[in-house]
N, C-alpha and C. Protein backbone atom coordinates (compact mmCIF):
# COMPACT_ATOMS: atom_id res chain seq x y z
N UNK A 1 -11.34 -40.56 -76.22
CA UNK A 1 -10.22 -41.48 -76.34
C UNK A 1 -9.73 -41.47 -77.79
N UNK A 2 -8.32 -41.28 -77.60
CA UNK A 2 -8.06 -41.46 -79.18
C UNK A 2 -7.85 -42.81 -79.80
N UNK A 3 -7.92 -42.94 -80.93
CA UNK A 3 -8.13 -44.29 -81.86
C UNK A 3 -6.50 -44.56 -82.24
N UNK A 4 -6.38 -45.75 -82.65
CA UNK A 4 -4.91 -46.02 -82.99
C UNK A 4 -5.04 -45.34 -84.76
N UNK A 5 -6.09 -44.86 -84.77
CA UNK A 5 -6.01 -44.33 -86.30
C UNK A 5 -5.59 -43.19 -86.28
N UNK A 6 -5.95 -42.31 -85.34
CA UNK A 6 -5.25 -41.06 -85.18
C UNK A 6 -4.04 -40.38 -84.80
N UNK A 7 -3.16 -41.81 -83.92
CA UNK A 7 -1.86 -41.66 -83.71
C UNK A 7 -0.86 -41.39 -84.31
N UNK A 8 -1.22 -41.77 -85.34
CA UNK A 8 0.15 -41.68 -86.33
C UNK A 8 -0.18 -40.56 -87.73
N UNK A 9 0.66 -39.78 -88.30
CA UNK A 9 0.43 -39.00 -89.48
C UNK A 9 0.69 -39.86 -90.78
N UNK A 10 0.19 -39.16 -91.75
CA UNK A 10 0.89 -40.28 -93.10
C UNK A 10 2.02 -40.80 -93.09
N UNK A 11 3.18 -39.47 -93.06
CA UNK A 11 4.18 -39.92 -92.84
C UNK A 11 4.64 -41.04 -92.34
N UNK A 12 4.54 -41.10 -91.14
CA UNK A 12 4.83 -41.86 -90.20
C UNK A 12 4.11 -43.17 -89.94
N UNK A 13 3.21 -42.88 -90.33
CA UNK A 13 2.22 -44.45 -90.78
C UNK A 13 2.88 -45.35 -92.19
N UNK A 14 3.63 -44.57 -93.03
CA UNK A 14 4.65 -44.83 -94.87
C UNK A 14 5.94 -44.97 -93.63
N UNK A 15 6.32 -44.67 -92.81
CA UNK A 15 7.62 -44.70 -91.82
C UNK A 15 7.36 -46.64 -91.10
N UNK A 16 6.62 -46.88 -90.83
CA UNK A 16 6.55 -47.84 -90.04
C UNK A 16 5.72 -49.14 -90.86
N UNK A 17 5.14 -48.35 -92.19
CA UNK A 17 5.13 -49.97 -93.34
C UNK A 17 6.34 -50.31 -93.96
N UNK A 18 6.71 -49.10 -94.30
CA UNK A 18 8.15 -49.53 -94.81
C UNK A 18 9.08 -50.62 -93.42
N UNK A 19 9.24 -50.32 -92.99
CA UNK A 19 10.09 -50.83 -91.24
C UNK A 19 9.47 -52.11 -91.30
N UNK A 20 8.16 -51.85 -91.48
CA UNK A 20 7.47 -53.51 -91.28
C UNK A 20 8.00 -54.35 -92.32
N UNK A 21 7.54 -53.92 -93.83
CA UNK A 21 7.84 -54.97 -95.09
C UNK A 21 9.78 -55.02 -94.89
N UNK A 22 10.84 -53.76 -94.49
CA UNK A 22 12.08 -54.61 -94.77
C UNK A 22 11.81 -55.29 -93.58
N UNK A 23 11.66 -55.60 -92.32
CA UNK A 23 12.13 -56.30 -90.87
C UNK A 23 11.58 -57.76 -91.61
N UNK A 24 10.17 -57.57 -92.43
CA UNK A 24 9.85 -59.27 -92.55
C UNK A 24 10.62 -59.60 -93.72
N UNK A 25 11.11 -59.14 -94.88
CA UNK A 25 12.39 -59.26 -95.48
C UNK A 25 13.73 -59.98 -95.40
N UNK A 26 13.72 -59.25 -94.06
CA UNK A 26 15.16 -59.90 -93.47
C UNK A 26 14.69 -60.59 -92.51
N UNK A 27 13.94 -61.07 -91.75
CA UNK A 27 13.49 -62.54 -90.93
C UNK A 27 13.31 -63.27 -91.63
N UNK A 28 12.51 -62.99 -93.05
CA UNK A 28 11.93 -64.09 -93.79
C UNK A 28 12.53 -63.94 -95.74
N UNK A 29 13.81 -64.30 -95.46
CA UNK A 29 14.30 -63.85 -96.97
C UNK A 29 13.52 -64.87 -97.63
N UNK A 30 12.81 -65.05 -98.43
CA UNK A 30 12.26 -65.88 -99.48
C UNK A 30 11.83 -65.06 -100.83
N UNK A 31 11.97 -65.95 -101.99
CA UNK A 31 12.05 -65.36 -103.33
C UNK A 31 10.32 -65.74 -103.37
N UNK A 32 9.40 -64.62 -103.41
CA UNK A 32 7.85 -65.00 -103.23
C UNK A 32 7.81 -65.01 -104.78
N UNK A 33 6.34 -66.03 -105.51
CA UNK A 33 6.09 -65.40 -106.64
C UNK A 33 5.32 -64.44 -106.67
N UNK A 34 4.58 -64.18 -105.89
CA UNK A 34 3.53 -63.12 -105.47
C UNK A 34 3.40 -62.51 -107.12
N UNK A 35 3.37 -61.42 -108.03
CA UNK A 35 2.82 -60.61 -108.88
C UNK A 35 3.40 -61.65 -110.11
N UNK A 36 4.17 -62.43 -110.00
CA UNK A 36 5.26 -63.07 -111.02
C UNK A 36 4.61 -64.36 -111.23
N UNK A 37 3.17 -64.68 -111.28
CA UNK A 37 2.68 -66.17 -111.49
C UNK A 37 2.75 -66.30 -112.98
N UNK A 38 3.39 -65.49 -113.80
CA UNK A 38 3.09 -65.92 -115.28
C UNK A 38 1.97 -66.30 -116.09
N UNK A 39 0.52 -66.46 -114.69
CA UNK A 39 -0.57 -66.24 -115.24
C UNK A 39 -1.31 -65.06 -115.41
N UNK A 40 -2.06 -64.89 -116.55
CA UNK A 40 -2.86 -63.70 -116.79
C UNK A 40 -3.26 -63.33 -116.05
N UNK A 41 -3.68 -62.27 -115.50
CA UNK A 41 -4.69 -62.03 -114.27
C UNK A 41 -4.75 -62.19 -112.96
N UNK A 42 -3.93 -63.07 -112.47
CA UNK A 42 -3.83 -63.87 -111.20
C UNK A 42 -2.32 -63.47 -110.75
N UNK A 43 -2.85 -63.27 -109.28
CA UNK A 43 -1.17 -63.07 -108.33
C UNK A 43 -1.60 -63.64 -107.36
N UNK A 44 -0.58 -63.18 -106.45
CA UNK A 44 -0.66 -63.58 -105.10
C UNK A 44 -0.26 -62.63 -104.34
N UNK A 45 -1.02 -62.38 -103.31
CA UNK A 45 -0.69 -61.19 -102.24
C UNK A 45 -0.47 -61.29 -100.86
N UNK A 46 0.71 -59.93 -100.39
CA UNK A 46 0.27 -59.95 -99.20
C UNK A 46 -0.48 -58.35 -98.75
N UNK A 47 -1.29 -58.29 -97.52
CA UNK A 47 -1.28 -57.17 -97.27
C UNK A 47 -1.50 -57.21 -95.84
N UNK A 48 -1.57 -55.76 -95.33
CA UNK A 48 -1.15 -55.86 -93.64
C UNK A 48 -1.62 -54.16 -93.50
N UNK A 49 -2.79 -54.32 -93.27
CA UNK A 49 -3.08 -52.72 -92.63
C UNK A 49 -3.40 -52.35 -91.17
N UNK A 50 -4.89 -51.42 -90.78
CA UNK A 50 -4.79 -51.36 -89.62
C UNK A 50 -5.53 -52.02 -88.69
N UNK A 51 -6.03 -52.89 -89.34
CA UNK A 51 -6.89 -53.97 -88.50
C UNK A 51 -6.83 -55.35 -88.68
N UNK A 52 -6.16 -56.21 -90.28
CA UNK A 52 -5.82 -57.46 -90.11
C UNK A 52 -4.65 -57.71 -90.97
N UNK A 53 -4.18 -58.80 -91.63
CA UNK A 53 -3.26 -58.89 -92.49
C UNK A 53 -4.12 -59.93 -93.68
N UNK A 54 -3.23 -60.23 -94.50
CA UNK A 54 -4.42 -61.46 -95.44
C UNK A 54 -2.94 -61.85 -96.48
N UNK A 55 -3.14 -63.37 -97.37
CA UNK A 55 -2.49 -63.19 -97.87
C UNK A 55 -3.89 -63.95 -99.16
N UNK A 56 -3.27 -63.55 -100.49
CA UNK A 56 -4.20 -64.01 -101.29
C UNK A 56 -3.75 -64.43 -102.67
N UNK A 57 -4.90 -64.85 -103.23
CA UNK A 57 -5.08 -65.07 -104.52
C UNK A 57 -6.14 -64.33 -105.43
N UNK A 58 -5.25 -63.03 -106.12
CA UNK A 58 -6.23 -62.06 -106.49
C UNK A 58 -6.99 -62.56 -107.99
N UNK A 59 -7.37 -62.49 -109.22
CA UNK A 59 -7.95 -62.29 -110.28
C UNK A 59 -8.16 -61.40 -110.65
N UNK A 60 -7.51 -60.55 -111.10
CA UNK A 60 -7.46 -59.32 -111.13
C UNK A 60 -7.40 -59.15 -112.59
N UNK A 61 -8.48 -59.09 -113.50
CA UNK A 61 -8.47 -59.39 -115.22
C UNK A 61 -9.19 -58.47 -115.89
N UNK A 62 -9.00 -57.26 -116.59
CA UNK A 62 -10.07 -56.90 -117.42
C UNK A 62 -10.78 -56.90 -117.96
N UNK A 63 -10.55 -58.16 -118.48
CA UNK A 63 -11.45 -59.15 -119.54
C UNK A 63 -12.50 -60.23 -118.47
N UNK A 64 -13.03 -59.93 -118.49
CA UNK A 64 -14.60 -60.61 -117.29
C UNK A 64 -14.47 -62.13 -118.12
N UNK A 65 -14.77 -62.12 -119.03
CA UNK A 65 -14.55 -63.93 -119.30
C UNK A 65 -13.17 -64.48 -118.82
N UNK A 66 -12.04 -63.92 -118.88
CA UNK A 66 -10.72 -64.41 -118.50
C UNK A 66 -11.28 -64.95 -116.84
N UNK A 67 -11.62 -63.90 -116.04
CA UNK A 67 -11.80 -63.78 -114.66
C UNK A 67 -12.51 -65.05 -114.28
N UNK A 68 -13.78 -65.12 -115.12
CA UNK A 68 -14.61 -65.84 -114.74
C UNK A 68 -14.08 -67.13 -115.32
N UNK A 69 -13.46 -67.56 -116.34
CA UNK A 69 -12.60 -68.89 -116.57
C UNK A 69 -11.57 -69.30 -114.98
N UNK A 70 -10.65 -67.98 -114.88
CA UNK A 70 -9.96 -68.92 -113.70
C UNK A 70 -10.65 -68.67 -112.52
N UNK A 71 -11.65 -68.17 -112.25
CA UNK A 71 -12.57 -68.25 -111.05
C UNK A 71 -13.18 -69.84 -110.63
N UNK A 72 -13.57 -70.11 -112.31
CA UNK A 72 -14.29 -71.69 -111.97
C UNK A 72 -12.98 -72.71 -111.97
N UNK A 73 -12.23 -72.50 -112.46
CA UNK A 73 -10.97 -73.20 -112.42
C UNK A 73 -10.57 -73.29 -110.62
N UNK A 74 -10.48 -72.28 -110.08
CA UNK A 74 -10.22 -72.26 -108.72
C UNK A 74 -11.17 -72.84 -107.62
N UNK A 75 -12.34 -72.18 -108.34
CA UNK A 75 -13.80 -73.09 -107.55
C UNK A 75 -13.51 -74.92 -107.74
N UNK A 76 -12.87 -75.15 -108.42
CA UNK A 76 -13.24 -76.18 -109.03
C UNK A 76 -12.17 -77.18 -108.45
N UNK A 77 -10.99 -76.38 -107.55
CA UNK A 77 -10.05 -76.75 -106.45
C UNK A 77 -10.03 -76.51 -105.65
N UNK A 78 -11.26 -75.85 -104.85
CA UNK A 78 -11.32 -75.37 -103.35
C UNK A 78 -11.60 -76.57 -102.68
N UNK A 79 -12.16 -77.78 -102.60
CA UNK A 79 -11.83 -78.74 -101.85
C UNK A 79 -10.34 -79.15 -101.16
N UNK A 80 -9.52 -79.21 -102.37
CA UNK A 80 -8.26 -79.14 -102.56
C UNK A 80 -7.52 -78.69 -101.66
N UNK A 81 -7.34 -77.27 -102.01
CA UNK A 81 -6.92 -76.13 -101.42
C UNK A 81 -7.47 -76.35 -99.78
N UNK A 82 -8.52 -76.42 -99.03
CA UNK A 82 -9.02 -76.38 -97.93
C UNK A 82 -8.87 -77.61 -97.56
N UNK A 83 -8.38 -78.88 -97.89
CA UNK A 83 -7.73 -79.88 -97.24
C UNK A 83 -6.34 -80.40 -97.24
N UNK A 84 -5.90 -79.73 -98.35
CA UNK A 84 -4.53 -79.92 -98.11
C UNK A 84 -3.38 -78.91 -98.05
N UNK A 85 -4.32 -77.74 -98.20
CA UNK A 85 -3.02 -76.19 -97.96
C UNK A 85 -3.39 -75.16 -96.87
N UNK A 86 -4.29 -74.66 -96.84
CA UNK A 86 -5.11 -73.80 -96.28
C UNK A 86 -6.74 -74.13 -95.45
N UNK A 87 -6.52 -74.61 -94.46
CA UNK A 87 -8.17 -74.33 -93.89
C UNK A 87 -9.01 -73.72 -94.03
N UNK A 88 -8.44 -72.78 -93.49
CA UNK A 88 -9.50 -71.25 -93.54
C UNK A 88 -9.08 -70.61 -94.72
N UNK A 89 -9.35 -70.83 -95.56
CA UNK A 89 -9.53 -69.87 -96.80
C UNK A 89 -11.03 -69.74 -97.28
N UNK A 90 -11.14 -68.04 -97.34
CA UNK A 90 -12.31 -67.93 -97.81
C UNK A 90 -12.10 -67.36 -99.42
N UNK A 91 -13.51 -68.11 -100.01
CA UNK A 91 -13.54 -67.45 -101.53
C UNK A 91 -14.43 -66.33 -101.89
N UNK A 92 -14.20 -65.53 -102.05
CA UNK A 92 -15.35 -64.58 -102.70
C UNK A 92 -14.97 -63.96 -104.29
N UNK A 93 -15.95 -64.25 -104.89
CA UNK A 93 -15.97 -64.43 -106.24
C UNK A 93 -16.07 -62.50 -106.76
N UNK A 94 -16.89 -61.83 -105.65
CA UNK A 94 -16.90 -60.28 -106.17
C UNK A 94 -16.31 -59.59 -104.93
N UNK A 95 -15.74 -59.02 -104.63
CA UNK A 95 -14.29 -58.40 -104.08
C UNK A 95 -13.93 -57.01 -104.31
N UNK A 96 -14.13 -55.95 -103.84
CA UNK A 96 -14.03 -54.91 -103.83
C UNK A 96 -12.97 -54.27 -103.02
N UNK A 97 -12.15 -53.52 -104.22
CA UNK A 97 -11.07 -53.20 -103.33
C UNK A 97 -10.96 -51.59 -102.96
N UNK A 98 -10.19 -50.75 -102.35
CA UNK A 98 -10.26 -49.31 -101.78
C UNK A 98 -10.69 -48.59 -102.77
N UNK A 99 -9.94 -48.91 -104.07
CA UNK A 99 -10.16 -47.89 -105.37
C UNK A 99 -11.52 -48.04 -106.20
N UNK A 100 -12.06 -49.16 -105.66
CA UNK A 100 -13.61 -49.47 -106.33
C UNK A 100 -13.76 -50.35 -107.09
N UNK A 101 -12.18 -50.93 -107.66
CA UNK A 101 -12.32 -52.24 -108.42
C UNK A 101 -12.78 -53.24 -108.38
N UNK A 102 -13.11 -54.11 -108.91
CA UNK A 102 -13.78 -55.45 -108.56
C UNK A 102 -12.90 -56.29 -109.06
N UNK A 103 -12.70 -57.25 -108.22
CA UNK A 103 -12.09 -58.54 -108.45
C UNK A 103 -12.32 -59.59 -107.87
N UNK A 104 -11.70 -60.96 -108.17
CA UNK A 104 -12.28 -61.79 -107.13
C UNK A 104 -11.38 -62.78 -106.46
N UNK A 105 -11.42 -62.78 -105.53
CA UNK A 105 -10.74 -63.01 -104.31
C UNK A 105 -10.68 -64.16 -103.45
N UNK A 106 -9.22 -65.11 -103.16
CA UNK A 106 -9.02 -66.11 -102.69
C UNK A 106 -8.44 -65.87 -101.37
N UNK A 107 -8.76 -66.00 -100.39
CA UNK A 107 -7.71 -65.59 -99.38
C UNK A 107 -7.81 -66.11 -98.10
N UNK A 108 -6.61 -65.94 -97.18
CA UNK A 108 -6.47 -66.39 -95.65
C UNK A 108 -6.37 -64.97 -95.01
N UNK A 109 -7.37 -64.91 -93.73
CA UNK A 109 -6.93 -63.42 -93.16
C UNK A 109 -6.73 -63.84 -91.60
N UNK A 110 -5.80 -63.00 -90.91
CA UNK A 110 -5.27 -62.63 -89.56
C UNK A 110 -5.96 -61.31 -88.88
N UNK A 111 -6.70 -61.67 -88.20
CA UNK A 111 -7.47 -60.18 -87.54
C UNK A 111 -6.64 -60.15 -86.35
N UNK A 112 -7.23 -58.59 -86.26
CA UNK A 112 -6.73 -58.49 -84.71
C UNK A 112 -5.50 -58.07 -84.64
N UNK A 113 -4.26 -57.53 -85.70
CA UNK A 113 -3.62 -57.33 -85.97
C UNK A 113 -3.15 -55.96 -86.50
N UNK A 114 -2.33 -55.25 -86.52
CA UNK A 114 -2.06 -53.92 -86.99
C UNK A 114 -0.67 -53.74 -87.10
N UNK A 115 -0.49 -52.76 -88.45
CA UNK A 115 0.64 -52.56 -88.79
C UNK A 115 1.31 -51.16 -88.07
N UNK A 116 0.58 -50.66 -87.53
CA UNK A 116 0.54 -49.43 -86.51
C UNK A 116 1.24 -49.91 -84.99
N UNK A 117 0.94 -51.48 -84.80
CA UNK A 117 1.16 -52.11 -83.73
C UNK A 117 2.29 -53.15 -83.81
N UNK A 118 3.57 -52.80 -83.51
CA UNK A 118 4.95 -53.39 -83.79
C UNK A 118 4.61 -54.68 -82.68
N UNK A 119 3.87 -55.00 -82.13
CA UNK A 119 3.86 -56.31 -80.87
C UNK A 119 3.18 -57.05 -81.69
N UNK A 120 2.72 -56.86 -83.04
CA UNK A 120 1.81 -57.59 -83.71
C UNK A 120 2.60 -58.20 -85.05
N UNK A 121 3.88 -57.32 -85.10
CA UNK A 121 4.46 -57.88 -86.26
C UNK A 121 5.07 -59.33 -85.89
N UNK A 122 5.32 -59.68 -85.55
CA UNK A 122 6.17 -61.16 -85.68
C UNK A 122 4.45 -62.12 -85.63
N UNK A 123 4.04 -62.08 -85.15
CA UNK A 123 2.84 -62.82 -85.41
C UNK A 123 2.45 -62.76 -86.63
N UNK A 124 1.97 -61.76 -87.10
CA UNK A 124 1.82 -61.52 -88.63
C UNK A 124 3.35 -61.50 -89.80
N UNK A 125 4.35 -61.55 -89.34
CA UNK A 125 5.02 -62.29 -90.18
C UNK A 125 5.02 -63.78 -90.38
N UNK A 126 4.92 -64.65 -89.10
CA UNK A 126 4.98 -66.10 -89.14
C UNK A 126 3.75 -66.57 -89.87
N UNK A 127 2.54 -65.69 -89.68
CA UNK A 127 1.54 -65.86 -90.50
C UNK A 127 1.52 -65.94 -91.90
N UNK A 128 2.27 -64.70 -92.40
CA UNK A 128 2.59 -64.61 -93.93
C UNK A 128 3.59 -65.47 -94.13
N UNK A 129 4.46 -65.89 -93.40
CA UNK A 129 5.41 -67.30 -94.26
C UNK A 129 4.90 -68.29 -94.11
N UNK A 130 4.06 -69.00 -93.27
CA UNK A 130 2.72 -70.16 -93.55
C UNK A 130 1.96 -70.03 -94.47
N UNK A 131 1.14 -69.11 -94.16
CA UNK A 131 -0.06 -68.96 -95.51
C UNK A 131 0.26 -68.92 -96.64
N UNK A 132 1.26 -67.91 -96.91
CA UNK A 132 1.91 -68.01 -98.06
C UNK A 132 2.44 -68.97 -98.44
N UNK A 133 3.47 -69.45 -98.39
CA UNK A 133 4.00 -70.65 -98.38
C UNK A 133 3.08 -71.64 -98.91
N UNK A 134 1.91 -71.95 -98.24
CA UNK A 134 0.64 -73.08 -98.59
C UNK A 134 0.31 -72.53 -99.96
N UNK A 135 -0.06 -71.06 -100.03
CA UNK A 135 -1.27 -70.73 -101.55
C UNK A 135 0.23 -71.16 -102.43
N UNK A 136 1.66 -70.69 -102.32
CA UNK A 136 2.36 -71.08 -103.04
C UNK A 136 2.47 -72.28 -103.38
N UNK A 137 2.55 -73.20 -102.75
CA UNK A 137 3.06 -74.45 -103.47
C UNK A 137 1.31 -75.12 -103.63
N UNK A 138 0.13 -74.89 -102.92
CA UNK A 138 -0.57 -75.34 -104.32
C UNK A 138 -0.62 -74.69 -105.47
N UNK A 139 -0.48 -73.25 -105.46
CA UNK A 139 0.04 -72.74 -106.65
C UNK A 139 1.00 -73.43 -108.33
N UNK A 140 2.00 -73.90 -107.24
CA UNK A 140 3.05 -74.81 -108.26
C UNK A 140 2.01 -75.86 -108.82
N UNK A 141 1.87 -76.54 -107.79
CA UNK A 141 1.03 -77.72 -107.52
C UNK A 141 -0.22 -77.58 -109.20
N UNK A 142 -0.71 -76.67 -109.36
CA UNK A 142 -1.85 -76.56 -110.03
C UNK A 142 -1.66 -75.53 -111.57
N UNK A 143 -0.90 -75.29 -111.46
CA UNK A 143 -0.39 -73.79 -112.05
C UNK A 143 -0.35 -73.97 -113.63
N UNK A 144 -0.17 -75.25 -114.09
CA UNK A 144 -0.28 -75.54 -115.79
C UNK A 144 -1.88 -75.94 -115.58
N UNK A 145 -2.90 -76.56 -114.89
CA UNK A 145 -3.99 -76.55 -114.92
C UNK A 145 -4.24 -74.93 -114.95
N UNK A 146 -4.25 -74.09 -113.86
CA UNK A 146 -4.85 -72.58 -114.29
C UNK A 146 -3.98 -71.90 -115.56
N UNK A 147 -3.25 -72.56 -115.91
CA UNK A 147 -2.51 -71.65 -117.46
C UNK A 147 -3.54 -72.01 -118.25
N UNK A 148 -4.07 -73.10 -118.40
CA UNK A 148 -4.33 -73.41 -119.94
C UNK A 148 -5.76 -72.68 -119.73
């Protein structure tokens, strides 16, 4: 049996993310801050591959003391965050990403989902304008506390 991994070529797998990110674009025009938090180190993401979607709060810092400052800063609002924005958010403090980097990682994920699988996109868009939406505005919400 073939796998939904094998269906598609690169190409055509770069053919149908692209299709995915403009279609949720234009359903969901919103100005995200996603990479633009003006804090060091810290964004916000989305991503959507072949098995779930997630949206997050990366730390992404070279400097290991920077990381580990807004790590406890964030630890230090996960009550917060999990009662008044996000439920299910999980934290993991060491985070490994495809390329081997380490970072550490705030996030909401959607399983069960694929970007290979167009019956899955509107679910996983309404997903990413909720979730998002929430890490954003506690984002605002907190955002001169994680500057300083």
């Amino acid at each position: 049996m073939l796998s939904i991994f094998s269906m598609f070529s690169k190409e055509e797998s770069k053919k149908l993310r692209e299709e995915f990110w403009t279609s949720f674009g234009k359903s969901f025009p919103t100005k995200w801050i996603l990479y633009n938090t003006k804090v060091k180190g810290l964004a916000l993401k989305f991503s959507f591959g072949l098995r779930n979607a997630m949206v997050s709060i990366d730390i992404d810092s070279n400097d290991l003391s920077r990381r580990i400052e807004l790590w406890d800063k964030l630890l230090a609002l996960k009550s917060i965050l999990v009662s008044e924005y996000c439920e299910n958010v999980k934290y993991c403090d060491t985070y490994l990403l495809d390329d081997k980097k380490e970072i550490s990682r705030i996030y909401v994920l959607k399983e069960s989902v694929s970007i290979h699988n167009k019956e899955s996109w509107r679910d996983t868009m309404e997903f990413f304008q909720n979730e998002m939406s929430q890490l954003e505005r506690f984002f605002k919400e907190y955002k001169e506390y994680l500057s300083n």
